[in-house]
C-alpha atoms as a PDB file:
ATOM      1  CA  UNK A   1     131.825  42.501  88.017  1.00  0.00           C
ATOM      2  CA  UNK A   2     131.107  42.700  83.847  1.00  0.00           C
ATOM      3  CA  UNK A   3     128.384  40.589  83.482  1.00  0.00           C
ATOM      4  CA  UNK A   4     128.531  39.093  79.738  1.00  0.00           C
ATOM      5  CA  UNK A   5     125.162  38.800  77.656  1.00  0.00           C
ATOM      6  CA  UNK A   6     124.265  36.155  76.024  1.00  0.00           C
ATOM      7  CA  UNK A   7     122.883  36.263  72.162  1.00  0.00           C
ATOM      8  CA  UNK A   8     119.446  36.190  73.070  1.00  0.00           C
ATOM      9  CA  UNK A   9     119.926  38.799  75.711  1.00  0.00           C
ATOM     10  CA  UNK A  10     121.486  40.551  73.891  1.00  0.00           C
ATOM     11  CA  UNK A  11     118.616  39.969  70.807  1.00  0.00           C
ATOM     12  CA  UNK A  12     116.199  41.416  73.834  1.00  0.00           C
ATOM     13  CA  UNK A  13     118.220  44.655  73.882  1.00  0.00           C
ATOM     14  CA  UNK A  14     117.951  44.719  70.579  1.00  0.00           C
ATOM     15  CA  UNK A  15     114.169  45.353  70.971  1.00  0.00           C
ATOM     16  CA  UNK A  16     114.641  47.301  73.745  1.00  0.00           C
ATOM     17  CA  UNK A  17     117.126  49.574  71.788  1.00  0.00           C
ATOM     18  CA  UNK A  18     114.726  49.402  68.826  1.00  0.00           C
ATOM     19  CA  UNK A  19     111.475  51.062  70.684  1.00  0.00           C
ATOM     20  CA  UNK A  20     114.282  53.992  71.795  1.00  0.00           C
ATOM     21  CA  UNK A  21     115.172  54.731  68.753  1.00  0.00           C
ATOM     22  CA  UNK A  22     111.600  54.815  66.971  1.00  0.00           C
ATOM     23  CA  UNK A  23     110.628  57.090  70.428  1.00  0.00           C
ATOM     24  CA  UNK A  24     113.665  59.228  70.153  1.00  0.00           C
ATOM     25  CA  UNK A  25     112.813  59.458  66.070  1.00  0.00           C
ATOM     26  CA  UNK A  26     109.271  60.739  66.957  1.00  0.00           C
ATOM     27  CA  UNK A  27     110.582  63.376  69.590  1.00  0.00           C
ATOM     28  CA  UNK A  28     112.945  64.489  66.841  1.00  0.00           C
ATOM     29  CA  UNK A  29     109.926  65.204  64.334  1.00  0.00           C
ATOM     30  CA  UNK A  30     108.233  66.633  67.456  1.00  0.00           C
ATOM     31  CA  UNK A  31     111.220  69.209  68.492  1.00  0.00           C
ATOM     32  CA  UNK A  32     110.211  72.637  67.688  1.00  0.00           C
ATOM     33  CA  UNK A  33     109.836  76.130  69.366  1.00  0.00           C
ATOM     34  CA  UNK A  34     106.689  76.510  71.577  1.00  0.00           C
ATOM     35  CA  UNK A  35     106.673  72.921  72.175  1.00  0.00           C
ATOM     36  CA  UNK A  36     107.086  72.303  75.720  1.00  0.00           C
ATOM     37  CA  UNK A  37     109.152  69.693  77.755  1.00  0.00           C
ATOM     38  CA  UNK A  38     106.291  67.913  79.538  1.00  0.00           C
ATOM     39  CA  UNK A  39     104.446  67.853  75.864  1.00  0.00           C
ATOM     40  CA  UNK A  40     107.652  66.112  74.826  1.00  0.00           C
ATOM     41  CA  UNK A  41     107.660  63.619  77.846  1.00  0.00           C
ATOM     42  CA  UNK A  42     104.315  62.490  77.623  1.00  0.00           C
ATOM     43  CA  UNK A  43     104.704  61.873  73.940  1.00  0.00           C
ATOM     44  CA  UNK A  44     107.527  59.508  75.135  1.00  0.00           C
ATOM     45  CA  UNK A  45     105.518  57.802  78.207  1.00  0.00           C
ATOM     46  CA  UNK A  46     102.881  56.848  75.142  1.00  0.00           C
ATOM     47  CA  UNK A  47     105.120  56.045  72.629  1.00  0.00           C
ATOM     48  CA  UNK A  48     107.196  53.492  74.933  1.00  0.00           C
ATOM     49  CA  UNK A  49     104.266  51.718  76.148  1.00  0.00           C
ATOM     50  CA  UNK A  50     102.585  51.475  72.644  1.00  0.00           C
ATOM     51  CA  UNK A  51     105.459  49.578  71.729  1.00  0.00           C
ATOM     52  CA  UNK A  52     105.555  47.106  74.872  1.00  0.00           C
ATOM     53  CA  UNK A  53     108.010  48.692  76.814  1.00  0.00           C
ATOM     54  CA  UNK A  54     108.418  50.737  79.913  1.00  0.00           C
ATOM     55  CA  UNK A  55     109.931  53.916  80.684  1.00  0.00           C
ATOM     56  CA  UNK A  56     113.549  53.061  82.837  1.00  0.00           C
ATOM     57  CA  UNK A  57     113.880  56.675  84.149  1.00  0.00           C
ATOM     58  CA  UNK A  58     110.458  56.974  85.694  1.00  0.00           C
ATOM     59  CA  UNK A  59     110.714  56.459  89.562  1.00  0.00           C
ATOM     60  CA  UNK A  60     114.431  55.909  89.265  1.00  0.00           C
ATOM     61  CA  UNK A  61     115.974  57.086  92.184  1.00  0.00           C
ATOM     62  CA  UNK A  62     113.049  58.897  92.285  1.00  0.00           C
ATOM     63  CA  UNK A  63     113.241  60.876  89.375  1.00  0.00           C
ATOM     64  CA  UNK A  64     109.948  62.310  88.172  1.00  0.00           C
ATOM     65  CA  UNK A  65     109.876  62.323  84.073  1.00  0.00           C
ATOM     66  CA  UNK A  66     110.058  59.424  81.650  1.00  0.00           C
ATOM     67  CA  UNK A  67     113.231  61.528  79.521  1.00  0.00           C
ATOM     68  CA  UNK A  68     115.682  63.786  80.762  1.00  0.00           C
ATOM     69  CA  UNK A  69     115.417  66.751  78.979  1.00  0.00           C
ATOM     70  CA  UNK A  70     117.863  69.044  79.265  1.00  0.00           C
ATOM     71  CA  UNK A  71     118.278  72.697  77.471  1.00  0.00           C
ATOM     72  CA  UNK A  72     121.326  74.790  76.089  1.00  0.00           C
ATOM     73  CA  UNK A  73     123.726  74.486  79.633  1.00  0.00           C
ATOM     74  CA  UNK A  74     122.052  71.695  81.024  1.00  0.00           C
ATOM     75  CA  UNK A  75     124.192  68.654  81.110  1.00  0.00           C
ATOM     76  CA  UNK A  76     121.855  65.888  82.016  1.00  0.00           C
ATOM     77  CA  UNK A  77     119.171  65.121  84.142  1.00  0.00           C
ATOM     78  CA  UNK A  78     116.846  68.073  82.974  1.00  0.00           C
ATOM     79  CA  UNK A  79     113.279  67.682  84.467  1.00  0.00           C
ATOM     80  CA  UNK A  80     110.730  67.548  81.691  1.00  0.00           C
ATOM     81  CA  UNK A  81     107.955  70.739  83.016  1.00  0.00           C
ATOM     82  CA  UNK A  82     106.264  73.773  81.573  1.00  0.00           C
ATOM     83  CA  UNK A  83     109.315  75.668  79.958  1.00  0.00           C
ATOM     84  CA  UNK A  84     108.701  75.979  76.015  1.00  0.00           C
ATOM     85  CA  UNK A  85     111.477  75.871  73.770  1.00  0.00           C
ATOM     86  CA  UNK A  86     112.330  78.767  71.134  1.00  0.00           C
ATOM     87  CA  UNK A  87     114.078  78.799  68.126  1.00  0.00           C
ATOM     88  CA  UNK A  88     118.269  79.320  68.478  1.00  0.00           C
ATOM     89  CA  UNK A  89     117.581  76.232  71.965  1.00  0.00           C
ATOM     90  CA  UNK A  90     119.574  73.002  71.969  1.00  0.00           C
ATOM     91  CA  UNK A  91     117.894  70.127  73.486  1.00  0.00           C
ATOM     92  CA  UNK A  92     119.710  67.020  74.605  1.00  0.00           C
ATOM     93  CA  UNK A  93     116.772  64.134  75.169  1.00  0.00           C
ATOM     94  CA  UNK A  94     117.938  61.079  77.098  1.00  0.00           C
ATOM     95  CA  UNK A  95     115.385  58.067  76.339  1.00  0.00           C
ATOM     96  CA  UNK A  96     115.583  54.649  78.429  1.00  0.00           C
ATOM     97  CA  UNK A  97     113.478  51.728  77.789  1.00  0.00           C
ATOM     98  CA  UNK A  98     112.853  48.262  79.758  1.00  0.00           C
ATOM     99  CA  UNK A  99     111.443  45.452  77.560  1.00  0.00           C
ATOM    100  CA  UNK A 100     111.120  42.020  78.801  1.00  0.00           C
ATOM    101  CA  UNK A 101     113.622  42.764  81.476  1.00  0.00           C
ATOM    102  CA  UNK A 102     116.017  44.502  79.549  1.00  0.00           C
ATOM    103  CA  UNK A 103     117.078  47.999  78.639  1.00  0.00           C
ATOM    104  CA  UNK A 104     118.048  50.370  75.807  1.00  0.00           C
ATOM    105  CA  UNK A 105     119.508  53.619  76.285  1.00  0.00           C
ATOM    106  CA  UNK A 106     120.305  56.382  74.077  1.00  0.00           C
ATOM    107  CA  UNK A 107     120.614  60.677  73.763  1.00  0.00           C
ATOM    108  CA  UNK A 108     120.196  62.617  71.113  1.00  0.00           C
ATOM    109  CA  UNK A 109     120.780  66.566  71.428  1.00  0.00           C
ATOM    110  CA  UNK A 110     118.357  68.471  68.954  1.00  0.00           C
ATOM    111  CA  UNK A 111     118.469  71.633  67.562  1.00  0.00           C
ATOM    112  CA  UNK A 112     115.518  74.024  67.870  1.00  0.00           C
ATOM    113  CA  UNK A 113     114.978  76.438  64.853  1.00  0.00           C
ATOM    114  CA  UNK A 114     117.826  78.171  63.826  1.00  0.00           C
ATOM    115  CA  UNK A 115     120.810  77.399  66.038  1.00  0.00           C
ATOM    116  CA  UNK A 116     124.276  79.275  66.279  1.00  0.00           C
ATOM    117  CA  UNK A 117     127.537  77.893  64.374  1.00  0.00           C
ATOM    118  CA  UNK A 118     128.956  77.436  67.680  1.00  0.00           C
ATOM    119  CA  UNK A 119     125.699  75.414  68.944  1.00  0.00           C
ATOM    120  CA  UNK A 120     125.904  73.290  65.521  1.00  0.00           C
ATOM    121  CA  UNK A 121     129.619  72.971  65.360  1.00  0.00           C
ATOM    122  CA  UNK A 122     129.317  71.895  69.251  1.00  0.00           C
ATOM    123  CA  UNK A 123     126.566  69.041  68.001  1.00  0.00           C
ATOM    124  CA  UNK A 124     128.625  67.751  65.069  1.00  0.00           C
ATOM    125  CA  UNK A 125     131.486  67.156  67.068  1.00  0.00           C
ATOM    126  CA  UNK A 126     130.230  65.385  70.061  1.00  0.00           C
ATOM    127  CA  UNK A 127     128.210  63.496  67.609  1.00  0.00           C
ATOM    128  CA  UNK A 128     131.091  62.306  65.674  1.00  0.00           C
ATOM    129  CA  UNK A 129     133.495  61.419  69.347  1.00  0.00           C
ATOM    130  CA  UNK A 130     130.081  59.101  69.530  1.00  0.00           C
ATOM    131  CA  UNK A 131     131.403  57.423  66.998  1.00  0.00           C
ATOM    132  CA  UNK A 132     134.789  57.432  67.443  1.00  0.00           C
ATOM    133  CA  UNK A 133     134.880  56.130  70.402  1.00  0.00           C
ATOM    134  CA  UNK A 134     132.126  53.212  69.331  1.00  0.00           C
ATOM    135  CA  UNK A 135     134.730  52.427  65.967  1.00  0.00           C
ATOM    136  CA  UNK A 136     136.852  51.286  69.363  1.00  0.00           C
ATOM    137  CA  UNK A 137     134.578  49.121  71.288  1.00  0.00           C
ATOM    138  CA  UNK A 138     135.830  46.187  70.063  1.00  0.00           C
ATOM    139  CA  UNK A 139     136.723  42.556  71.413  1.00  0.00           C
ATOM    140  CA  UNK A 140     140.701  42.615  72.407  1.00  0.00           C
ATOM    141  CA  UNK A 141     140.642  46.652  72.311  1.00  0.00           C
ATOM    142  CA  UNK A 142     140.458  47.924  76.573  1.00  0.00           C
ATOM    143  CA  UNK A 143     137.809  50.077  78.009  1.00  0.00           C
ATOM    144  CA  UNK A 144     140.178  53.310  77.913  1.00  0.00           C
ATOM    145  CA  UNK A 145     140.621  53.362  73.923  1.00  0.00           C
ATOM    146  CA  UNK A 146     136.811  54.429  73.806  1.00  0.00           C
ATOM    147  CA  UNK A 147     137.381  56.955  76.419  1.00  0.00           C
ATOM    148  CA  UNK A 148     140.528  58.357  74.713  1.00  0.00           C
ATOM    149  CA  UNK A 149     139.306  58.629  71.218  1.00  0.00           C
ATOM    150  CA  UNK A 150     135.946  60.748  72.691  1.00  0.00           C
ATOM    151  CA  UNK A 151     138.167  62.407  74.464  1.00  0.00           C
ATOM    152  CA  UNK A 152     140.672  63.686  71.497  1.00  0.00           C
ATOM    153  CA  UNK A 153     137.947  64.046  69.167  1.00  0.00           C
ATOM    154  CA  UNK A 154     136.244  66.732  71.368  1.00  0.00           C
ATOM    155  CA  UNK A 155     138.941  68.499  72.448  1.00  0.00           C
ATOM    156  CA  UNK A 156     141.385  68.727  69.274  1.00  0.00           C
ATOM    157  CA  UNK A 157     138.309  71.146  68.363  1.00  0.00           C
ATOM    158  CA  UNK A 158     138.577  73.195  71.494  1.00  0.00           C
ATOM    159  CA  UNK A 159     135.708  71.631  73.533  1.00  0.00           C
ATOM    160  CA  UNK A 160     135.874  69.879  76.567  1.00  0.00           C
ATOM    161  CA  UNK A 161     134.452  66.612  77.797  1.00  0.00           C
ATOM    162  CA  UNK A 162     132.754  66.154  81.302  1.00  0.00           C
ATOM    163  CA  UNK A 163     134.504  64.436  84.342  1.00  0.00           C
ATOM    164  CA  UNK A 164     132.031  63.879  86.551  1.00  0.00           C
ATOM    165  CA  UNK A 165     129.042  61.876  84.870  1.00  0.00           C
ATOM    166  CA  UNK A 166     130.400  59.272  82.583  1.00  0.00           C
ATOM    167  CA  UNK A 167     128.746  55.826  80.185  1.00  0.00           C
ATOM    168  CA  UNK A 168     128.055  52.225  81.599  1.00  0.00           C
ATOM    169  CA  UNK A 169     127.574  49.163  81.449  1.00  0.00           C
ATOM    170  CA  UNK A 170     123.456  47.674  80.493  1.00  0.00           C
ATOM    171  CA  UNK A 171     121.782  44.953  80.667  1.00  0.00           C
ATOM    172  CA  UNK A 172     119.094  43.668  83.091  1.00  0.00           C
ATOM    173  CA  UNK A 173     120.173  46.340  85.066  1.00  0.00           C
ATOM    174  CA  UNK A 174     120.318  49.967  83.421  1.00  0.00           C
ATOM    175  CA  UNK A 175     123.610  51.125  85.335  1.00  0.00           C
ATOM    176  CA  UNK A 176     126.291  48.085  85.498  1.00  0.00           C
ATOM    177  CA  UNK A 177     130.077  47.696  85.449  1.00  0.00           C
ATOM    178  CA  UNK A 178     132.036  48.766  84.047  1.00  0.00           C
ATOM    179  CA  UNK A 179     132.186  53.050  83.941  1.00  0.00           C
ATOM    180  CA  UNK A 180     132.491  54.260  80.671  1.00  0.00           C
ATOM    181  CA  UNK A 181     135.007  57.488  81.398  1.00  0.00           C
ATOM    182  CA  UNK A 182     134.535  59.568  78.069  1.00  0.00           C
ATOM    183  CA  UNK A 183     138.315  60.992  78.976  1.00  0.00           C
ATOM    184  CA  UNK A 184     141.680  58.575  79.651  1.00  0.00           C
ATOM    185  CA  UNK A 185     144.817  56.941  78.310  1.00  0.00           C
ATOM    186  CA  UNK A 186     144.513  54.700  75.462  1.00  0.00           C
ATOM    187  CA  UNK A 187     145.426  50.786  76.429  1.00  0.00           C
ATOM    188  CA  UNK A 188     143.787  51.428  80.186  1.00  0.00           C
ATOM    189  CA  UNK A 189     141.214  49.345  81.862  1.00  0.00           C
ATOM    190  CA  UNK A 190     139.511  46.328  81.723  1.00  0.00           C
ATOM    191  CA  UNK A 191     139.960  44.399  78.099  1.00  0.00           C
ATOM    192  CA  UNK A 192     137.065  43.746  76.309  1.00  0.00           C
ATOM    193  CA  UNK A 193     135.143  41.146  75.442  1.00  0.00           C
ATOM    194  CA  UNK A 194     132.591  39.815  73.208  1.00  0.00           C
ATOM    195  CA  UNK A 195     129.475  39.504  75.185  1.00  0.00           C
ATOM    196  CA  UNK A 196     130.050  43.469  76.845  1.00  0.00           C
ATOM    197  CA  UNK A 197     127.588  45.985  76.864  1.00  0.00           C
ATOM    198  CA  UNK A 198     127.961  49.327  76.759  1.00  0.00           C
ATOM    199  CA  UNK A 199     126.142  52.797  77.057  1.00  0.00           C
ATOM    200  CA  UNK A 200     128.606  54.957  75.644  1.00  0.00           C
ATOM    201  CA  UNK A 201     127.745  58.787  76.294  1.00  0.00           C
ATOM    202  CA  UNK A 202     130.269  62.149  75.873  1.00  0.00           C
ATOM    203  CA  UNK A 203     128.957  64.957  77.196  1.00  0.00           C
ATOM    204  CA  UNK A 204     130.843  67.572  75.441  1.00  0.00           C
ATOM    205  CA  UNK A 205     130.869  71.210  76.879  1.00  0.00           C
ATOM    206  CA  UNK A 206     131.492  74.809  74.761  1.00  0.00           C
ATOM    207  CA  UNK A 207     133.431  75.865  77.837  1.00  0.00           C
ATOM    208  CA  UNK A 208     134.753  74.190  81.274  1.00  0.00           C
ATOM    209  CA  UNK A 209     134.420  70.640  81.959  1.00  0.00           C
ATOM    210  CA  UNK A 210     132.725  71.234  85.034  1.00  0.00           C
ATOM    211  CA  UNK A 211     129.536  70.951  85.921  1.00  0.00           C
ATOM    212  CA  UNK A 212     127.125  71.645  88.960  1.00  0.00           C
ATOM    213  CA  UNK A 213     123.979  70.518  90.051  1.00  0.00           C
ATOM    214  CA  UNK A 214     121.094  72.753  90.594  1.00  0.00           C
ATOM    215  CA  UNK A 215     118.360  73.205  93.489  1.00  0.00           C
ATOM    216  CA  UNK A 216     116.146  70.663  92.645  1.00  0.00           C
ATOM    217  CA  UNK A 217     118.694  68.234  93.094  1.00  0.00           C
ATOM    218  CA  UNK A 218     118.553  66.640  89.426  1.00  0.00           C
ATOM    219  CA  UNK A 219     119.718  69.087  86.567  1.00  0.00           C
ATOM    220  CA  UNK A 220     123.219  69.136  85.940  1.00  0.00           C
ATOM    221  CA  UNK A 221     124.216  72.930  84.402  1.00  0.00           C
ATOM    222  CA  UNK A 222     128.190  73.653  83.101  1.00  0.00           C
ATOM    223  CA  UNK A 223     129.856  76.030  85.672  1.00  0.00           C
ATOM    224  CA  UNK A 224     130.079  78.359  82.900  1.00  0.00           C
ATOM    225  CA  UNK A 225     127.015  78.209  81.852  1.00  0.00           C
ATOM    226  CA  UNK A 226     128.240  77.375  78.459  1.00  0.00           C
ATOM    227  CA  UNK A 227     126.582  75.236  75.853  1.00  0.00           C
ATOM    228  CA  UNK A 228     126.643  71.466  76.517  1.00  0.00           C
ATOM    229  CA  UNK A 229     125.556  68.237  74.129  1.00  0.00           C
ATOM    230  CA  UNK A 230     125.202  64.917  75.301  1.00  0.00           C
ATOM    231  CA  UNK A 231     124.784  62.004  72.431  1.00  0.00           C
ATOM    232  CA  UNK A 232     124.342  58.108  73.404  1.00  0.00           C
ATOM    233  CA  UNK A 233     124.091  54.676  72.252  1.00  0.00           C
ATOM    234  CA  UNK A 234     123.598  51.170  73.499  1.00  0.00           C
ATOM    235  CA  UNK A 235     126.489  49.213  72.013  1.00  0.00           C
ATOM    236  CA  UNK A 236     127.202  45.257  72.362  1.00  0.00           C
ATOM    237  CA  UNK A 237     131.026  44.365  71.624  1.00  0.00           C
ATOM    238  CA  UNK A 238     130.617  41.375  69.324  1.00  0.00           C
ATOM    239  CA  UNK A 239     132.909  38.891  67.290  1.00  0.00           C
ATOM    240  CA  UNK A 240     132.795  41.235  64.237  1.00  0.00           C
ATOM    241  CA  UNK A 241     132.590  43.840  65.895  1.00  0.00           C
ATOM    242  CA  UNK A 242     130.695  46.474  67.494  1.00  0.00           C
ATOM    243  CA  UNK A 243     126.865  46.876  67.024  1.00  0.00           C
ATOM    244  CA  UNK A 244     124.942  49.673  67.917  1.00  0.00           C
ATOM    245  CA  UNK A 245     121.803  48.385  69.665  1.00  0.00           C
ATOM    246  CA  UNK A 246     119.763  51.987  69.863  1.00  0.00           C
ATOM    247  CA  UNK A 247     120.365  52.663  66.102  1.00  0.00           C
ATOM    248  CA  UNK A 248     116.815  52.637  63.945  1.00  0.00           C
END
């Protein structure tokens, strides 16, 4: 079931949305080679509780880290540890936040140093299916014309989007209905409404669409071992229109 919000739930995931994007601004300025992951993650543990909030990935399912962090081929679901970045890295870093009950949610993949064309070419245009698929989250539009314009954005420039992981719905819950495919038919799926909220994420891959997962059970690698980026917002389909909740 699509749970609708409420303005003032929705004006709480505004805050929530806030404190990720001022912690996801911070890791930005922080980004650089010989930094480590963990250094990164505890930054992000601090930062979110400075601000009021709580971490939504700690403990979840078990996972161990307060970000996903995940490097060059990793999808999603990287395990913030020792390994230090160097310059020519990608880093996609996957913030969630809990305030008064309810969550932000939002990725940002960082370059480290100097990157490759490919590597920035690869960033520019998942960052701009982002987009074009949020320009479509909008009251009377269905689920499947965000999906579809992701979808043709990334792949018009030769890239390919992932199958297997896709957005969600938020709200008092971080994962809710409905699944956000970043890949479909346009004028498919549920219509939607003012009220809806949405984490809207392409993962967007150099090579393959498919992924695998590796031995510890969490990070999710291309099959390729291509370059992947992974961007994300928190997005609430309103009467105008929609607004990006994880936006500074």
């Amino acid at each position: 079931m699509i749970v609708l919000k409420s303005s003032q739930e929705i004006d709480k995931m505004r805050q929530a949305g806030r404190i990720v994007a001022e912690t996801l601004a911070e890791l930005g300025e922080t980004v650089k080679p010989g930094v480590t992951t963990l250094e990164l993650d505890a930054l992000a543990r601090r930062r979110i509780k400075q601000s009021g909030g709580s971490p939504a990935f700690l403990g979840y399912h078990g996972f161990p880290a307060s970000i996903c962090a995940s490097i060059n081929e990793e999808v999603v679901h990287g395990i913030p540890g020792l390994r230090r970045l160097k310059s020519g890295d990608i880093i996609s870093i996957d913030v969630g936040v809990c305030y008064k009950g309810y969550y932000g949610d939002s990725t940002v993949t960082f370059p480290v140093g100097e990157i490759s064309n490919l590597a920035q070419r690869l960033i520019d245009v998942s960052r701009n299916s982002l987009y074009r698929g949020i320009e479509n989250a909008r009251a009377g539009n269905r689920l499947y014309d965000i999906s579809s314009a992701i979808q043709v954005t990334a792949e018009s420039e030769g890239f390919s989007v992932v199958r297997n992981y896709v957005g969600h719905g938020i709200g008092s819950q971080m994962h809710e209905e409905p699944q956000v495919p970043n890949f479909g038919k346009p004028g498919r799926g549920p219509k939607l409404e003012a009220g809806m909220v949405l984490a809207i994420e392409p993962m967007v891959n150099a090579g393959t669409w498919e992924v695998e997962t590796l031995q510890d059970s969490w990070t999710v690698v291309t099959r390729d071992r291509k370059l992947s980026v992974h961007f994300e917002h928190t997005v609430a389909i309103l009467e105008n229109g929609p607004e990006i909740l994880t936006a500074l």
